[in-house]
N, C-alpha and C. Protein backbone atom coordinates (compact mmCIF):
# COMPACT_ATOMS: atom_id res chain seq x y z
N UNK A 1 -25.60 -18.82 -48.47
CA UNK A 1 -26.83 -18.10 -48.69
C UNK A 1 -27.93 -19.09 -49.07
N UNK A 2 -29.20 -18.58 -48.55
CA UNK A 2 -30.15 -19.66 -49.12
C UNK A 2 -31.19 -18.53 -49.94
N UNK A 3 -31.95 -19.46 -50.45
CA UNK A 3 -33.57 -18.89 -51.39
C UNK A 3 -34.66 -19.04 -50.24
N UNK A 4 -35.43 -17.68 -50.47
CA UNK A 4 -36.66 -17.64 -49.89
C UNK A 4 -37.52 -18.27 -50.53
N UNK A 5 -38.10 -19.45 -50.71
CA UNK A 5 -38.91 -19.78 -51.08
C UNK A 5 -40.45 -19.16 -51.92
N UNK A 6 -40.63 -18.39 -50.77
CA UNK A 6 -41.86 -17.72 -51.15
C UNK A 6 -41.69 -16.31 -52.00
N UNK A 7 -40.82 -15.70 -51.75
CA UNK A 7 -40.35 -14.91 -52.21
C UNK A 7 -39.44 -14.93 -53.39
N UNK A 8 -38.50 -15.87 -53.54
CA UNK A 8 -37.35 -16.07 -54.57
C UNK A 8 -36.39 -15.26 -54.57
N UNK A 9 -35.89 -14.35 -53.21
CA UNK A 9 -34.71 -13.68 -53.14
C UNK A 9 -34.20 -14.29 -52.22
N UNK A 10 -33.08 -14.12 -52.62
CA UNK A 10 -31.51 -14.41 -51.75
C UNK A 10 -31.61 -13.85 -50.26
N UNK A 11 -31.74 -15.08 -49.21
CA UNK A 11 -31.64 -14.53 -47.81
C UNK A 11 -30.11 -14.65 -47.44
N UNK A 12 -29.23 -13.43 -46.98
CA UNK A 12 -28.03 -14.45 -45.90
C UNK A 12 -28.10 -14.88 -44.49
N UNK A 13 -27.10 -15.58 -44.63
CA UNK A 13 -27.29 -16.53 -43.05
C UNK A 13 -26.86 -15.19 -42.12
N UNK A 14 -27.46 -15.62 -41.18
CA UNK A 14 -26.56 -15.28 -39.69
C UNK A 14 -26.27 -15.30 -38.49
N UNK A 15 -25.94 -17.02 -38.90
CA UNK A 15 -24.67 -17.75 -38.49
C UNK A 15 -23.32 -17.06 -37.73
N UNK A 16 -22.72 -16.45 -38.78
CA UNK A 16 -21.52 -16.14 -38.28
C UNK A 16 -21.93 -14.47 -36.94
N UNK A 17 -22.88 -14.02 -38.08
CA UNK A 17 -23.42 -12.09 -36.98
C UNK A 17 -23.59 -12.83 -35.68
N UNK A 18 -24.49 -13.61 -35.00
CA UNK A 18 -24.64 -14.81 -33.99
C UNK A 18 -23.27 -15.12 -33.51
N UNK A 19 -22.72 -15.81 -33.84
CA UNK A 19 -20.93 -16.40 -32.96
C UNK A 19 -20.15 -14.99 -32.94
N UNK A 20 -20.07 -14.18 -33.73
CA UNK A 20 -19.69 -12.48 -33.10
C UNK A 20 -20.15 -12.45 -31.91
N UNK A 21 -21.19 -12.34 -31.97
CA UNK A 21 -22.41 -11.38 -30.90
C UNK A 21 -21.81 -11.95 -29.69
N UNK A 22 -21.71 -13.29 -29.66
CA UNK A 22 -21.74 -14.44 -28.67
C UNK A 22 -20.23 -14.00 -27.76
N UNK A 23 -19.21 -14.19 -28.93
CA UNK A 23 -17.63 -14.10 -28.79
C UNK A 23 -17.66 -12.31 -27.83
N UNK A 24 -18.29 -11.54 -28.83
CA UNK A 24 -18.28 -10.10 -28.01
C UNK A 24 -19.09 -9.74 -26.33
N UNK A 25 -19.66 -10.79 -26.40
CA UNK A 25 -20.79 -11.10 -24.96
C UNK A 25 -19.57 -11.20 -24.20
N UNK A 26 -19.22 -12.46 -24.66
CA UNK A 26 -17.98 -12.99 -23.58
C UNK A 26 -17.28 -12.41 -23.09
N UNK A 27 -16.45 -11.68 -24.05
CA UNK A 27 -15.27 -11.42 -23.48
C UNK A 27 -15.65 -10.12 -22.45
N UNK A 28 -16.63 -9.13 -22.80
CA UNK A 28 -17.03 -8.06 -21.80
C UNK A 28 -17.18 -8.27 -20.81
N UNK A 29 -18.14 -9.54 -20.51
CA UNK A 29 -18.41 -9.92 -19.26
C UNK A 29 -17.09 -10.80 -18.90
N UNK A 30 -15.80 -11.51 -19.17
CA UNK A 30 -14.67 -11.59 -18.60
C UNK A 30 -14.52 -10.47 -18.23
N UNK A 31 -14.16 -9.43 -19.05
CA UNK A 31 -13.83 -7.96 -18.69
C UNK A 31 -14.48 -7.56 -17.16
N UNK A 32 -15.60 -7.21 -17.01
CA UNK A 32 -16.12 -7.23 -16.06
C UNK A 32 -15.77 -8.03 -15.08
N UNK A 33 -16.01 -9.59 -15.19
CA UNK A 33 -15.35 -9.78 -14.35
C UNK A 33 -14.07 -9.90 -13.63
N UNK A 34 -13.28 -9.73 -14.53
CA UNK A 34 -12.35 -9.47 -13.79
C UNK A 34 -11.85 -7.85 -12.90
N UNK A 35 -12.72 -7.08 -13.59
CA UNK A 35 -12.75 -5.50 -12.94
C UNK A 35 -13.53 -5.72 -11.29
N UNK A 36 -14.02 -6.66 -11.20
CA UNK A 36 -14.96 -6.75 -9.79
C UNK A 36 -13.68 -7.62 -9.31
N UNK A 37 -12.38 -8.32 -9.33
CA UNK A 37 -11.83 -8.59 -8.50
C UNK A 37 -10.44 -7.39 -8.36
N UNK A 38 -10.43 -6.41 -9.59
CA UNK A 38 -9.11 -5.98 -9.09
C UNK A 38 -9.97 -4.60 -8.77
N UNK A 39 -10.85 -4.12 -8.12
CA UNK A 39 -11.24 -3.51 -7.42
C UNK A 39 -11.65 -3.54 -5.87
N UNK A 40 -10.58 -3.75 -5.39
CA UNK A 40 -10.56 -4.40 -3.50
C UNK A 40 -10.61 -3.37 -3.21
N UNK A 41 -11.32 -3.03 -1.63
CA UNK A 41 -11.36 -1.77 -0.92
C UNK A 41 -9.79 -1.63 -0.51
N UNK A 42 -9.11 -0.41 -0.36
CA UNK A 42 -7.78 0.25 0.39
C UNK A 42 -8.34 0.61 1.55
N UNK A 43 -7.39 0.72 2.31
CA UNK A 43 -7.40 0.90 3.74
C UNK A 43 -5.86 1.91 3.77
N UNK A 44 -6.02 3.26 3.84
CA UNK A 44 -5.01 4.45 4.30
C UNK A 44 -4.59 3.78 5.68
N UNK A 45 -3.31 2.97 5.90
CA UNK A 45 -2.79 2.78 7.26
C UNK A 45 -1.83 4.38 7.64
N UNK A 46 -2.31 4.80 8.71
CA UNK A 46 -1.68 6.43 9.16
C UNK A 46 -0.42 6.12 9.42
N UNK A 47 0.06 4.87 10.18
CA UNK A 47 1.32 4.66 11.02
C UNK A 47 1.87 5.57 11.22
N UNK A 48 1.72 6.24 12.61
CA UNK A 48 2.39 8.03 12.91
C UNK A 48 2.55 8.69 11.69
N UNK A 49 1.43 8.73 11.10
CA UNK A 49 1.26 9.74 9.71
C UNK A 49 0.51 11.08 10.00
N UNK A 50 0.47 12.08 9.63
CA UNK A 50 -0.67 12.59 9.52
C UNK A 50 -1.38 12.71 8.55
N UNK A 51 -2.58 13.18 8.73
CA UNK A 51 -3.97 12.75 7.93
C UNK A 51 -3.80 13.56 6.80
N UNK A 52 -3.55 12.80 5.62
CA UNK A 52 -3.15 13.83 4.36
C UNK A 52 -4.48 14.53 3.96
N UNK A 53 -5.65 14.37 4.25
CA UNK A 53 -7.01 14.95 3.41
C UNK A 53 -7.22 16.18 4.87
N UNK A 54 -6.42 16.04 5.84
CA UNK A 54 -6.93 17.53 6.76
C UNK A 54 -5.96 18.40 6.60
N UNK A 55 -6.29 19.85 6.04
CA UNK A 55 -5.41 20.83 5.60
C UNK A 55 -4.37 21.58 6.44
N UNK A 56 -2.72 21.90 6.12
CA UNK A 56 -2.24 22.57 6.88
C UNK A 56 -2.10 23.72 7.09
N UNK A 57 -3.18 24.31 6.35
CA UNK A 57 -3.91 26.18 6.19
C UNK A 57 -5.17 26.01 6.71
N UNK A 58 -5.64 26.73 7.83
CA UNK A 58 -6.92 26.73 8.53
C UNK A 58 -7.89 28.24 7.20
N UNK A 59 -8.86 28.33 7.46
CA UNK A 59 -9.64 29.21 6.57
C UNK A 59 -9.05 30.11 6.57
N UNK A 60 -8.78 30.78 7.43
CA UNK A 60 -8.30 32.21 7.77
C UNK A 60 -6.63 32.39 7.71
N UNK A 61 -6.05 31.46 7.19
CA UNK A 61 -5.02 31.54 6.43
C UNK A 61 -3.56 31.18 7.86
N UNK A 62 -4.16 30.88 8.89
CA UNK A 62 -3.00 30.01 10.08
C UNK A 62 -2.36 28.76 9.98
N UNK A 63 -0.99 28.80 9.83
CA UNK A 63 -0.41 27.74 9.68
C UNK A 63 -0.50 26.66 10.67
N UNK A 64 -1.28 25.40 10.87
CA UNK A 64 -0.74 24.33 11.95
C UNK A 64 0.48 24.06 12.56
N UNK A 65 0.53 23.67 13.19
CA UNK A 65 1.18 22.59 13.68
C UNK A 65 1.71 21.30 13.82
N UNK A 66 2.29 20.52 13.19
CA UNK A 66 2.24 19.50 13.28
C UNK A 66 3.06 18.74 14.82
N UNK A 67 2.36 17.90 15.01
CA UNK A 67 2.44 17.02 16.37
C UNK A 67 3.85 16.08 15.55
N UNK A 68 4.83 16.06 15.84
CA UNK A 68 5.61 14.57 15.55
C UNK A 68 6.00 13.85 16.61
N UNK A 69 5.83 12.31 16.67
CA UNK A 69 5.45 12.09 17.48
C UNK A 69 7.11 11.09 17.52
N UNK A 70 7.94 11.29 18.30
CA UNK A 70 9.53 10.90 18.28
C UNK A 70 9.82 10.51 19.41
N UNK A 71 10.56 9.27 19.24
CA UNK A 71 11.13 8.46 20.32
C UNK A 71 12.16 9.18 20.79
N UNK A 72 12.94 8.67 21.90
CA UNK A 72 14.08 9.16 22.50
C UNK A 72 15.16 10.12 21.62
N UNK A 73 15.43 10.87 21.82
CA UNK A 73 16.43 12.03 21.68
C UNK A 73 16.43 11.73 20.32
N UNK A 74 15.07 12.33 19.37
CA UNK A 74 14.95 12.86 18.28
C UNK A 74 14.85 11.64 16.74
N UNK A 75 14.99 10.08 17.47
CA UNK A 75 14.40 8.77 17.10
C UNK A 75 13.14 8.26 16.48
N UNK A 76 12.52 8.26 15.17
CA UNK A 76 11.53 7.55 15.28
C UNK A 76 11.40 6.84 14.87
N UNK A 77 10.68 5.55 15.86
CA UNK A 77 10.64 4.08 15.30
C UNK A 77 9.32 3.62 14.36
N UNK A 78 9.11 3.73 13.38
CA UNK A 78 7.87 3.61 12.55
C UNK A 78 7.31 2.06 12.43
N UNK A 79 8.09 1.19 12.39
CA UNK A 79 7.65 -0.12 12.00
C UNK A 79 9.57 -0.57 11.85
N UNK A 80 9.00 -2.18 12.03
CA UNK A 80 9.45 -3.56 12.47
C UNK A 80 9.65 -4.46 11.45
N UNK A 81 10.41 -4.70 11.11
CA UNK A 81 10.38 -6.26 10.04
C UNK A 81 11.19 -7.30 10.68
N UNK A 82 10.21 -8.40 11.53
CA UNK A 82 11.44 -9.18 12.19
C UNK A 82 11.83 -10.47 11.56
N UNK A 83 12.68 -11.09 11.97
CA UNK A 83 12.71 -12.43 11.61
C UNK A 83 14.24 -12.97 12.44
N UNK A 84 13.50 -14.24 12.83
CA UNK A 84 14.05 -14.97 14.05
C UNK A 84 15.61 -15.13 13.30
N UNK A 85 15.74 -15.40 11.95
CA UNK A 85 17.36 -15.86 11.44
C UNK A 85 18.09 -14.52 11.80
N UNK A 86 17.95 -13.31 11.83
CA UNK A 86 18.29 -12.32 11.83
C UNK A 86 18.64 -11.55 11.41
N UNK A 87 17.93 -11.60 10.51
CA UNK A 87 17.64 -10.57 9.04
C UNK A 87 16.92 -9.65 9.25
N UNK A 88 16.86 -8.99 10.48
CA UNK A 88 15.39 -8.22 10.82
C UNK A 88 15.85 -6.43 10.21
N UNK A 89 15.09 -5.92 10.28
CA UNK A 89 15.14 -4.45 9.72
C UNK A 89 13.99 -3.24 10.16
N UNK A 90 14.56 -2.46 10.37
CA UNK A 90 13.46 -1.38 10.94
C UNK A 90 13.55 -0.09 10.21
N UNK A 91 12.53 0.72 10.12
CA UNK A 91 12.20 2.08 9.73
C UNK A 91 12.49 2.79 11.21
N UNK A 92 13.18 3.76 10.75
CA UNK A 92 13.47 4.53 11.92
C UNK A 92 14.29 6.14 10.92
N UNK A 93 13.18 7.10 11.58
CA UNK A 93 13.13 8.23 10.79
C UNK A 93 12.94 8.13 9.69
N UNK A 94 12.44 7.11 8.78
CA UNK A 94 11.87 7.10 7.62
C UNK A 94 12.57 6.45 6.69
N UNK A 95 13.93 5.79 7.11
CA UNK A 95 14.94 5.31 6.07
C UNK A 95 15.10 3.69 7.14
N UNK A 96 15.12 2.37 6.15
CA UNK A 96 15.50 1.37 6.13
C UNK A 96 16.96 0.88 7.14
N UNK A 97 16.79 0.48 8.19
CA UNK A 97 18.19 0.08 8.74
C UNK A 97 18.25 -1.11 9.57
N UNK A 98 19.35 -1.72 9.65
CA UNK A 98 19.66 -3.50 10.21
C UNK A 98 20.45 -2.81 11.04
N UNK A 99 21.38 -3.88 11.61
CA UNK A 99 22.03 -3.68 12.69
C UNK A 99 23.38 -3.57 12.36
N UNK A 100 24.24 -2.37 13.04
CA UNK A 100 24.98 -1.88 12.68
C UNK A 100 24.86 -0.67 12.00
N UNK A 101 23.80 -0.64 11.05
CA UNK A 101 23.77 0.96 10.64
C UNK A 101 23.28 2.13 11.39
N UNK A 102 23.79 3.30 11.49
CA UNK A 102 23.25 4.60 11.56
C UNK A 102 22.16 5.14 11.54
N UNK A 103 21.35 6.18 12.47
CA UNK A 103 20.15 6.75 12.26
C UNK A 103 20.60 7.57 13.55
N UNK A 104 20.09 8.82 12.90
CA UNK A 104 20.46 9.93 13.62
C UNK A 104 21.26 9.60 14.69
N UNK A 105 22.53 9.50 14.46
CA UNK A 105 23.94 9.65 15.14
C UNK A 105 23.94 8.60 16.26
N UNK A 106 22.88 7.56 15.84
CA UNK A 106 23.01 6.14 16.89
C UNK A 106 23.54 4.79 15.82
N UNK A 107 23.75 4.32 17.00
CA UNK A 107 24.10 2.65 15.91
C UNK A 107 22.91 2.12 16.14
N UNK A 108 22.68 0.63 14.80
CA UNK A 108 21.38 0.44 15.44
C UNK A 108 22.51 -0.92 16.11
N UNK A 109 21.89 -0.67 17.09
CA UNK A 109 23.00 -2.17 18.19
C UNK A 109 21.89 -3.75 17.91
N UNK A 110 20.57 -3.64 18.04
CA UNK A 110 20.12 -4.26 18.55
C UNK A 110 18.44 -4.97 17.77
N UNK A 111 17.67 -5.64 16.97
CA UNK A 111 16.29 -5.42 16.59
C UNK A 111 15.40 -6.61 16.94
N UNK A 112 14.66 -6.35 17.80
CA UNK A 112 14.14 -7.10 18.25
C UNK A 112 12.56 -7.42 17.99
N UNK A 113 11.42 -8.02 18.43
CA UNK A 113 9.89 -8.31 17.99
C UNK A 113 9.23 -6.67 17.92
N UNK A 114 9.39 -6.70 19.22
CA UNK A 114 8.78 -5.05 19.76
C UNK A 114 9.34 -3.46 19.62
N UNK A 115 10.90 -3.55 19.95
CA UNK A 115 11.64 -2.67 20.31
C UNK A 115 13.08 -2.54 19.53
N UNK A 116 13.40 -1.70 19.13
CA UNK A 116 14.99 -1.43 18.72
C UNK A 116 15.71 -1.03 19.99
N UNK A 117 17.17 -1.31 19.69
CA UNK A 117 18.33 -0.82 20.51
C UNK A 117 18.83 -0.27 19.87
N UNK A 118 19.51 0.97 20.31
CA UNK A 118 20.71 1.88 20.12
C UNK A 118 21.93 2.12 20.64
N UNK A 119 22.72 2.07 20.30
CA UNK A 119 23.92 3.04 21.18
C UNK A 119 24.41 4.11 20.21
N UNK A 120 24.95 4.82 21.68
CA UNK A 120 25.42 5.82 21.38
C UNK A 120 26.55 6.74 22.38
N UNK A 121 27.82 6.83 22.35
CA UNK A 121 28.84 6.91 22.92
C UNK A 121 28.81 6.20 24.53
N UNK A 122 28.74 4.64 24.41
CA UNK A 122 28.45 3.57 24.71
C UNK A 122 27.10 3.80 25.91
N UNK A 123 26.66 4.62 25.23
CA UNK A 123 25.21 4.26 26.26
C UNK A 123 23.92 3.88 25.60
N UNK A 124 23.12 2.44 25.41
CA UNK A 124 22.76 2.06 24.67
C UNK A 124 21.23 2.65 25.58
N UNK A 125 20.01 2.39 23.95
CA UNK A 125 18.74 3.02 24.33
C UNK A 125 17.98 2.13 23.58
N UNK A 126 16.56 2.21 24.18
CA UNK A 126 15.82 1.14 23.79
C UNK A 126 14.80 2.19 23.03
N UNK A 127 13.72 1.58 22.32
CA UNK A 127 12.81 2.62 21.80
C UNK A 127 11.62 1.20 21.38
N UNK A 128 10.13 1.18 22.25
CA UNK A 128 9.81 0.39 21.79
C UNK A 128 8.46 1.17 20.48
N UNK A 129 8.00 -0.05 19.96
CA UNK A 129 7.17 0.04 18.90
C UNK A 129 5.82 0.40 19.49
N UNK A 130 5.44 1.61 19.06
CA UNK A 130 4.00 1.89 19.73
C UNK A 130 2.67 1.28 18.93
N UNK A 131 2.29 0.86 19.47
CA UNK A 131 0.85 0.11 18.64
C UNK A 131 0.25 0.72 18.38
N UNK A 132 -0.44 0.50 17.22
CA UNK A 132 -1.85 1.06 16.38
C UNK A 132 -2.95 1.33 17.83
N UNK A 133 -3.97 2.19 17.92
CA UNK A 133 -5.29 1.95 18.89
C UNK A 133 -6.00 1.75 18.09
């Protein structure tokens, strides 16, 4: 604390109210900034989805339709995970499978860049990967 001179009362410092102020500046604006990097735009990928924000009750109370859109004899190939060692893996009907496993009553025989193989009471089937437009 110091003396006012002119006055003869006790002024306090502030010193320390100042390095608060300073310390509380900071860290908000860290705060901030770091809220401007974990706020990235999303991107809804559909991949043979349908559009969850369009309703499956029309006004007048009619149920849709849904379009599914299925590979060979009741198959669908959703996406690809390849890799040349041969570890590759595919979505097909919605569940995880390599080669050798099952999906709707096929083996998977075969996984390739583009396309899966199947068999099925030895007649094998191809199903390729339809691209995004």
């Amino acid at each position: 604390m110091s003396v006012n001179k002119s006055t003869g009362y006790r002024v306090q410092g502030t010193g320390l109210n100042l390095v608060s102020f300073a310390l509380c500046f900071l860290l908000l604006s860290f705060n901030f900034y770091l809220l401007s990097y974990a706020q990235e735009d999303f991107v809804y990928d559909a991949k043979n989805k349908r559009d969850p924000f369009i309703p499956l009750v029309t006004s007048d109370g009619r149920l849709l339709k849904l379009e599914q859109q299925e590979g060979t004899q009741g198959l669908l190939l959703e996406g690809i995970i390849y890799d040349d060692k041969g570890i590759s893996c595919a979505i097909v009907n919605g569940e995880v499978v390599r080669v050798g496993d099952e999906a709707g009553g096929f083996q998977v025989l075969k996984i390739q860049k583009d396309k899966v193989v199947f068999i099925k009471d030895g007649q094998p089937t191809e199903i390729e990967l339809k691209k995004e437009e």
